[in-house]
Protein backbone atom coordinates (compact mmCIF):
# COMPACT_ATOMS: atom_id res chain seq x y z
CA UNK A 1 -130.25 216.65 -80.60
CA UNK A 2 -129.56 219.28 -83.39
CA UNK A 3 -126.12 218.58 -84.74
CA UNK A 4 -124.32 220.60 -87.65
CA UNK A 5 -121.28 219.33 -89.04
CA UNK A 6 -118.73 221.62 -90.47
CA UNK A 7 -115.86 221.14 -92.89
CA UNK A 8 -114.78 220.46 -96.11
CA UNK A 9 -117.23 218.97 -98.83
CA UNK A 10 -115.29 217.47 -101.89
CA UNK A 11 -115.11 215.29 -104.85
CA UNK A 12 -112.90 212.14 -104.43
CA UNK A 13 -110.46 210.96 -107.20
CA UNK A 14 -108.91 207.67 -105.11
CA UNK A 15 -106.18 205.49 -107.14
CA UNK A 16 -104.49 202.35 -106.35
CA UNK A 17 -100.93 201.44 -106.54
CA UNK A 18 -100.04 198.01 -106.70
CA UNK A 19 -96.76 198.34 -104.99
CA UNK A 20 -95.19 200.13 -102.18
CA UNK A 21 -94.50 204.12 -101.43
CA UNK A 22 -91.47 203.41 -99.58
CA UNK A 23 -89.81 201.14 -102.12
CA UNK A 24 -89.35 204.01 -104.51
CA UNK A 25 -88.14 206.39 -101.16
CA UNK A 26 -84.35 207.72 -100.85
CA UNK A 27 -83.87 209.16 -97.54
CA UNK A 28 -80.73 210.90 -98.92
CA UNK A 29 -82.46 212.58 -102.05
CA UNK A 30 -85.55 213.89 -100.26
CA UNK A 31 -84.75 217.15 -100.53
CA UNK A 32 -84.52 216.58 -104.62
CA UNK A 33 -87.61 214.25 -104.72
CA UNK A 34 -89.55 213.28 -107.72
CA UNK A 35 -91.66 210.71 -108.23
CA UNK A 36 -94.25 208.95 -110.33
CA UNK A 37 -96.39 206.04 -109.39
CA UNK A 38 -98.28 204.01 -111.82
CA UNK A 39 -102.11 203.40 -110.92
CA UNK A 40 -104.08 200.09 -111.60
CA UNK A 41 -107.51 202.02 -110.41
CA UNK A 42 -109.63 204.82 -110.53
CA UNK A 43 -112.25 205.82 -108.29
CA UNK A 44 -114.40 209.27 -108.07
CA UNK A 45 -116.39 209.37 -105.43
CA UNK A 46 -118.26 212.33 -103.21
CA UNK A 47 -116.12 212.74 -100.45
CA UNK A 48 -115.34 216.20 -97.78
CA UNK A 49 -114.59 215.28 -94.21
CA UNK A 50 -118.06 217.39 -93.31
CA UNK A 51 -119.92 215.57 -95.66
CA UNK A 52 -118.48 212.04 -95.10
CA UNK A 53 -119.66 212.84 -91.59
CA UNK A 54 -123.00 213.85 -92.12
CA UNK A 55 -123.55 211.25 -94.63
CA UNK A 56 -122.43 208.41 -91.84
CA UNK A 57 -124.88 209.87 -89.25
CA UNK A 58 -127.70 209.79 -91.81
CA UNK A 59 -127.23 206.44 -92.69
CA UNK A 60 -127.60 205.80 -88.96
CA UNK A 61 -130.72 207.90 -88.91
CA UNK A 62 -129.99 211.42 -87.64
CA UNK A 63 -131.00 214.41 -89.98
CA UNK A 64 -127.24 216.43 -89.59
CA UNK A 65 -126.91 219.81 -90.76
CA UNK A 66 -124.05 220.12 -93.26
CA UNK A 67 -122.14 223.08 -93.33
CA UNK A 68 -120.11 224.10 -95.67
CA UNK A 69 -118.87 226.04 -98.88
CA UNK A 70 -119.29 224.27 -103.02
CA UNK A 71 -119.34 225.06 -106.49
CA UNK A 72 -122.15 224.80 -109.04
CA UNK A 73 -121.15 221.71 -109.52
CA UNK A 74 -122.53 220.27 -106.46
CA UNK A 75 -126.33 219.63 -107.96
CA UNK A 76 -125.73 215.69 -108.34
CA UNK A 77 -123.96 215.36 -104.87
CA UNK A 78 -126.40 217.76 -102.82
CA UNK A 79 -129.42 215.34 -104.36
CA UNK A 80 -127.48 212.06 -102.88
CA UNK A 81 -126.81 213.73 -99.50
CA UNK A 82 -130.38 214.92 -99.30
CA UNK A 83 -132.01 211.64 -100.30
CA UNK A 84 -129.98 209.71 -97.45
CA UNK A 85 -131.13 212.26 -95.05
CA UNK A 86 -128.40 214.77 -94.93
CA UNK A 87 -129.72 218.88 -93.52
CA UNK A 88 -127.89 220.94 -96.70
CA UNK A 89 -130.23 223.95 -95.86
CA UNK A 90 -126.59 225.41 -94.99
CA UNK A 91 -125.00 225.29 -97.37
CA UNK A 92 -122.72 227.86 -99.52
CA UNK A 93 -122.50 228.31 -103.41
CA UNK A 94 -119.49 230.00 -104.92
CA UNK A 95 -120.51 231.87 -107.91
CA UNK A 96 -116.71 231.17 -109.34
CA UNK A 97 -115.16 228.06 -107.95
CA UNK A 98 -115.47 224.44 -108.60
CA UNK A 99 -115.80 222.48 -105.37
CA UNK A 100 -112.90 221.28 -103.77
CA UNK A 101 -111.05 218.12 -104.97
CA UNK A 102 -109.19 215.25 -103.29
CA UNK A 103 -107.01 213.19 -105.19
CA UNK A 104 -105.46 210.28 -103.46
CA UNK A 105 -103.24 207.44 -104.24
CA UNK A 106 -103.03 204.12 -101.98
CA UNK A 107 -100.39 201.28 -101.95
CA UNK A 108 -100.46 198.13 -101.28
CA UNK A 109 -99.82 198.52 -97.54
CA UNK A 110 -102.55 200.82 -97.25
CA UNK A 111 -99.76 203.94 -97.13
CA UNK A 112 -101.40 207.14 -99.20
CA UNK A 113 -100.17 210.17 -100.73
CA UNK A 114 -102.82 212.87 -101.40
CA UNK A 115 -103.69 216.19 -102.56
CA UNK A 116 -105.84 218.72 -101.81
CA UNK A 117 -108.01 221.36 -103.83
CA UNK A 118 -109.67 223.83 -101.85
CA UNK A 119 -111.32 226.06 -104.13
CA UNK A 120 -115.30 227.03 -103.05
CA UNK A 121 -113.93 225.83 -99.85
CA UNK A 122 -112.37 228.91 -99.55
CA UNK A 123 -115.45 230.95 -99.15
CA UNK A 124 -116.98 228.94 -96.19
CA UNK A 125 -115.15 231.81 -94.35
CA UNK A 126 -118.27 233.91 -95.14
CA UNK A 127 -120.92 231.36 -93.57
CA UNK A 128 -122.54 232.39 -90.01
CA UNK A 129 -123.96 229.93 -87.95
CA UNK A 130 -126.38 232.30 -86.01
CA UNK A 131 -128.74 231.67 -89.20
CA UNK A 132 -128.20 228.28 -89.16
CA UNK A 133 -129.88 227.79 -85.37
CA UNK A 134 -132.26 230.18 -85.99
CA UNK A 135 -133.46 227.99 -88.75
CA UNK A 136 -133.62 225.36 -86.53
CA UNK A 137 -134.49 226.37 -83.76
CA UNK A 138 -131.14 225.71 -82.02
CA UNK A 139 -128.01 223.86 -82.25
CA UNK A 140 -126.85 221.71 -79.79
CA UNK A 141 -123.46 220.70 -81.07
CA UNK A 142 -121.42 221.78 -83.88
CA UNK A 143 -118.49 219.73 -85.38
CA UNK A 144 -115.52 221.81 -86.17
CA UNK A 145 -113.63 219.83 -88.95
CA UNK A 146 -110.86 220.52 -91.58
CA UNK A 147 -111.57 223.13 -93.54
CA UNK A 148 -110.83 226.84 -94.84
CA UNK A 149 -108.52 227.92 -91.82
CA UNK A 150 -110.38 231.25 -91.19
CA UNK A 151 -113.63 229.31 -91.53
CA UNK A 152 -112.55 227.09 -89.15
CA UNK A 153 -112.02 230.60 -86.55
CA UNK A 154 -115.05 232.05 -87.54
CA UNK A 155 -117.02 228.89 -86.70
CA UNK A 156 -115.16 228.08 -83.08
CA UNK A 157 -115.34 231.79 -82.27
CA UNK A 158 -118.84 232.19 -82.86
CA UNK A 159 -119.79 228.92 -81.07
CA UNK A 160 -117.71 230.66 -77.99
CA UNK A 161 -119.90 233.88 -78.47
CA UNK A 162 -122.70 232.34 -78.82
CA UNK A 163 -122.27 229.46 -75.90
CA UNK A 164 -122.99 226.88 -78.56
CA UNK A 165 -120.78 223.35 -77.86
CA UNK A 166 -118.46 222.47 -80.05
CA UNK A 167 -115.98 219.68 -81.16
CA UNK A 168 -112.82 220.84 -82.45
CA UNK A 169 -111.94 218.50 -84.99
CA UNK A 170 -108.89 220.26 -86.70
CA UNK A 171 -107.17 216.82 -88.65
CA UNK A 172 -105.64 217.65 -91.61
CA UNK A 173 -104.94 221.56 -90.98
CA UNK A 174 -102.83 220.74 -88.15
CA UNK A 175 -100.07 220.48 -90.33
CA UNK A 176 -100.62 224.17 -91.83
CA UNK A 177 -101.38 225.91 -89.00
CA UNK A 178 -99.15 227.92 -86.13
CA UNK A 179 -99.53 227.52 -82.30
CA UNK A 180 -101.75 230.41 -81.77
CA UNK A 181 -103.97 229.40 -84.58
CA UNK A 182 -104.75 225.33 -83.15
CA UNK A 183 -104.94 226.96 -79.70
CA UNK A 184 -107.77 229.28 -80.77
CA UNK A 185 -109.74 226.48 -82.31
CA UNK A 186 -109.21 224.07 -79.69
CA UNK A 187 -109.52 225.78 -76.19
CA UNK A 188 -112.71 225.35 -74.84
CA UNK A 189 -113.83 222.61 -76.84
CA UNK A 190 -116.50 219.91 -75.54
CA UNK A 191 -114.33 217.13 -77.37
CA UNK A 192 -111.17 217.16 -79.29
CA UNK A 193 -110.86 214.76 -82.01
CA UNK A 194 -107.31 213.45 -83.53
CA UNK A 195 -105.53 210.46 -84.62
CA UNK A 196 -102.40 209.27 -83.22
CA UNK A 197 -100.16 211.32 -84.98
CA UNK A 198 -102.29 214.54 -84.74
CA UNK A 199 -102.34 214.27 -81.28
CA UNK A 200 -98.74 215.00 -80.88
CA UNK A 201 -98.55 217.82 -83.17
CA UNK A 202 -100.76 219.36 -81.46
CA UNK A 203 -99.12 219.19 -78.36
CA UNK A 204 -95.81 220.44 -80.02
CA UNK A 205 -97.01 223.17 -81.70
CA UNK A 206 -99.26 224.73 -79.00
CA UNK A 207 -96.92 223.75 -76.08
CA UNK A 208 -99.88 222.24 -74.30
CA UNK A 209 -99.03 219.17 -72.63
CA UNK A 210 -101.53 216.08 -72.91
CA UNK A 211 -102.67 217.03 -68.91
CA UNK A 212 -103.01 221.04 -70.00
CA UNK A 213 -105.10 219.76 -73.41
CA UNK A 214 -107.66 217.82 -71.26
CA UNK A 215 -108.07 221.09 -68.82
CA UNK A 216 -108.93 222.92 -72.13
CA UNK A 217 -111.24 220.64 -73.98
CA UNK A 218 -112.36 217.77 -71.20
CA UNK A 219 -113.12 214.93 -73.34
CA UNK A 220 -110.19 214.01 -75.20
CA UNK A 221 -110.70 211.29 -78.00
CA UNK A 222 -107.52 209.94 -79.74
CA UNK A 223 -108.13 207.04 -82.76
CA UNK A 224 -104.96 204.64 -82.90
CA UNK A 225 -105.98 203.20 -85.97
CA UNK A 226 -105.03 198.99 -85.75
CA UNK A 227 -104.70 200.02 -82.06
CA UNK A 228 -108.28 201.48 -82.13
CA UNK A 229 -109.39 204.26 -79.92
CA UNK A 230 -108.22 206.03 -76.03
CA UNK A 231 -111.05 208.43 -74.50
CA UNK A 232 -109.10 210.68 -71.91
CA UNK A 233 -112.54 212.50 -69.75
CA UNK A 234 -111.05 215.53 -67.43
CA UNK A 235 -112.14 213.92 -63.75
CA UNK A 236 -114.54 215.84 -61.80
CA UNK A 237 -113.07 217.92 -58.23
CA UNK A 238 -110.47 215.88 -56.49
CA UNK A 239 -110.59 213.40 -59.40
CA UNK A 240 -108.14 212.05 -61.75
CA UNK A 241 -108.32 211.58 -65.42
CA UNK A 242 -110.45 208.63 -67.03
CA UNK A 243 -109.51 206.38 -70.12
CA UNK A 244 -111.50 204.28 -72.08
CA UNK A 245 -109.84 202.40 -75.07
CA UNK A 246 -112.18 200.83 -77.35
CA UNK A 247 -110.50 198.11 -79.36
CA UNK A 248 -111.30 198.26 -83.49
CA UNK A 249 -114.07 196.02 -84.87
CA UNK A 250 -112.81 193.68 -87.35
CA UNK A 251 -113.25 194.17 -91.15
CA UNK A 252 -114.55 191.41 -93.57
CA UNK A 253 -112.29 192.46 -96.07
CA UNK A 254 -109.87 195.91 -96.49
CA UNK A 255 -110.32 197.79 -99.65
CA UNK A 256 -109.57 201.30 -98.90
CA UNK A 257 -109.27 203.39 -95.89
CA UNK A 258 -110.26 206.40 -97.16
CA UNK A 259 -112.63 208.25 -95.15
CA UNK A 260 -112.25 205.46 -91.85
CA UNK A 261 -111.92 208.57 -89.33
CA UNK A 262 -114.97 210.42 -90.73
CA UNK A 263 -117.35 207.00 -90.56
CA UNK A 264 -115.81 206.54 -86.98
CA UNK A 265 -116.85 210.42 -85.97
CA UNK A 266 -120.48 210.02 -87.28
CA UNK A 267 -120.58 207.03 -85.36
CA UNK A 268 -119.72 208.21 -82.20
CA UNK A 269 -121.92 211.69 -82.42
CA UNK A 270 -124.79 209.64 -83.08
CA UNK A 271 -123.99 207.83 -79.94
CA UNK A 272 -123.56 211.48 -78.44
CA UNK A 273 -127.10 212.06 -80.08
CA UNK A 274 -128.60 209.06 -78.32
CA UNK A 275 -126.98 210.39 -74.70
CA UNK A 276 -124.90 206.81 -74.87
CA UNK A 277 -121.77 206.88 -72.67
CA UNK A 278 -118.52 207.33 -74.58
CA UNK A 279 -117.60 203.42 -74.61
CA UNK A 280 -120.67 202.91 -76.65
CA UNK A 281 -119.85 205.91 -79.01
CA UNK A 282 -116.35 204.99 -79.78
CA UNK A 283 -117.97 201.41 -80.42
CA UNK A 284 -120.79 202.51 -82.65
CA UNK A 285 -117.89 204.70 -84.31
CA UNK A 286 -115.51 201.95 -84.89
CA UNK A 287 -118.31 199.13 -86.08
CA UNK A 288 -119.48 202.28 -88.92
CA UNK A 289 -115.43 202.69 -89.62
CA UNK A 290 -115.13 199.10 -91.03
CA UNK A 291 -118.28 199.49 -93.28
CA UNK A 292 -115.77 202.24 -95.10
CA UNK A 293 -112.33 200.11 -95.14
CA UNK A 294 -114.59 197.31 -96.68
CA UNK A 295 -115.82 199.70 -99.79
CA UNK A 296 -113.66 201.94 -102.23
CA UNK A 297 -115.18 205.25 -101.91
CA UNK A 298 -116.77 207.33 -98.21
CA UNK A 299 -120.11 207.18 -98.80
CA UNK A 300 -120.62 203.91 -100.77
CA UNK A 301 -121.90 201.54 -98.27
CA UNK A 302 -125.46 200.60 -97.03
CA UNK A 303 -126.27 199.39 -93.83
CA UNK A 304 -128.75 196.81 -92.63
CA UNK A 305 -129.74 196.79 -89.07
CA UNK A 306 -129.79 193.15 -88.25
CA UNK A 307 -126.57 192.52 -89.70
CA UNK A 308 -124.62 196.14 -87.97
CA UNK A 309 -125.86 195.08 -85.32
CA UNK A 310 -124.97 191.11 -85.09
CA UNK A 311 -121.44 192.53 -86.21
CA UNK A 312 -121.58 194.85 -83.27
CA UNK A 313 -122.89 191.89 -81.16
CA UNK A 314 -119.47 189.85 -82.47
CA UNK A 315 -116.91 193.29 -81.84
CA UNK A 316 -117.83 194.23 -78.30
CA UNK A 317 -120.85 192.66 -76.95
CA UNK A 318 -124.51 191.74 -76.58
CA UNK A 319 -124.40 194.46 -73.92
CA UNK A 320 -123.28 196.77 -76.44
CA UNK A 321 -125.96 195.79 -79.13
CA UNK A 322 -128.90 196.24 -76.84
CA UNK A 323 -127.83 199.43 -75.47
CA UNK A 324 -127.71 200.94 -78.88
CA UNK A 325 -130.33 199.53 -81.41
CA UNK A 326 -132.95 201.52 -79.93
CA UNK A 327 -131.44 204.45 -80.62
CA UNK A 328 -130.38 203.96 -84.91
CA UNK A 329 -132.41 203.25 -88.08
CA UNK A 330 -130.48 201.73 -90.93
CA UNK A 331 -131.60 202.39 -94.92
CA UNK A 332 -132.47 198.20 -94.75
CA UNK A 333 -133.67 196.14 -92.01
């Protein structure tokens, strides 16, 4: 299954804060706020919701396209990605802009405040997929995450046009964009990816209800973080919705949760990849998730197959562990 993932690619600058956000929060003075927070760490580390993604199905071992927009800058990270198996055939150079940046701070309560760079990001508006499929032959699913908003049309559009599936995947940019905007990029969709939170903006700002969302997209796949993960599938003729909620796998340790969603997503499309049912996905998604909450940094941990998959084996199941080692090959045994 050829899958290209597209989205943001970035540089991570993740800090620590040995404290607590909300401590230093007066509900009365938000309107005047202004704040400063001391951090006991610094991190950079490759990061982009696209390439996080790509980077996680690798490391399972699929060959994902990555598509997306960078600067000149990107020599160093485009050599990691393709070493651990990452596709960046697609990929777009800005002749003027450094690649995009996140900078993120993280309390002790795992609470973050972020920023955002865009930069080359901005001109992944002017890549077309059509070349992308005809260099491979085909696409079979394309991954429509957070990223330059008209990028994010373009992309969606085009998959319409060209009756390519697609996942809308719209995350952060929910917050930016209007009703007619998140309606464009999600009707339609094969799956519809959000957290919690994003779920509900969604619904309020395109006036979809939950029932008029699953019409749209059919598979509908909400991540509850502690709560871990509801799949809502549109029924068939004379059928009514069904749910599956995958519980989270437990972590060894927590270290940062930067990233979390991205490692869950590449999970479950390589279960997608493998034709597993969506139970399995959202499990192989959440075991991959706590290999990221256990590190500092997206794409800093290496899996070994006996040990995923005894962790798996502890989280959900032998069932679930024999159903899905045939179908992924870690960096280590």
């Amino acid at each position: 299954m050829q899958i290209a993932i597209a989205g943001s690619i970035a540089t991570d600058h993740l800090m620590t804060f040995d404290g607590l956000f909300r401590d230093s929060l007066v509900v009365e003075q938000l309107d005047k706020i202004s704040l400063s927070f001391l951090a006991g760490d610094l991190q950079v580390r490759r990061g982009g919701v696209a390439a996080n993604i790509a980077f996680g199905m690798a490391a399972l071992g699929q060959r994902p396209v990555l598509v997306g927009a960078v600067g000149d800058d990107f020599a160093d990270y485009r050599s990691w990605l393709e070493r651990h198996g990452v596709d960046c055939g697609a990929v777009h150079y800005s002749e003027s802009r450094h690649t995009a940046r996140f900078i993120c701070t993280t309390d002790r309560d795992m609470a973050q405040i972020a920023t955002f760079y865009a930069g080359a990001m901005t001109e992944a508006r002017d890549i077309e997929l059509a070349p992308v499929a005809a260099r491979l032959g085909g696409l079979d699913l394309v991954l429509v995450g957070a990223d330059d908003p008209v990028a994010m049309t373009r992309h969606t559009q085009e998959c319409r046009t060209r009756g390519i599936p697609f996942i809308a995947d719209p995350s952060q940019q929910l917050a930016f964009a209007d009703g007619p905007t998140i309606r464009g990029l999600v009707d339609g969709a094969d799956y519809l990816f959000t957290n919690e939170y994003e779920a509900h903006l969604t619904e309020q700002k395109t006036g979809w209800d939950h029932a008029e969302i699953l019409q749209r997209v059919g598979t509908r796949v909400i991540t509850r973080g502690a709560d871990g993960v509801t799949i809502h599938r549109r029924g068939g003729e004379g059928e009514g919705e069904q749910v599956v909620t995958v519980p989270v796998a437990r972590e060894v340790r927590r270290a940062d949760p930067t990233g979390v969603g991205d490692a869950f997503r590449a999970g479950f499309l390589t279960g997608l990849s493998a034709g597993l049912d969506t139970r399995r996905c959202a499990e192989l998604g959440s075991m991959l998730a706590t290999y990221v909450i256990e590190t500092v940094g997206t794409q800093e941990y290496v899996l070994g197959k006996a040990r995923f998959l005894e962790r798996l084996t502890e989280a959900y199941g032998p069932g679930s562990a024999a159903d899905i080692e045939p179908h992924i090959t870690c960096a280590r045994p």
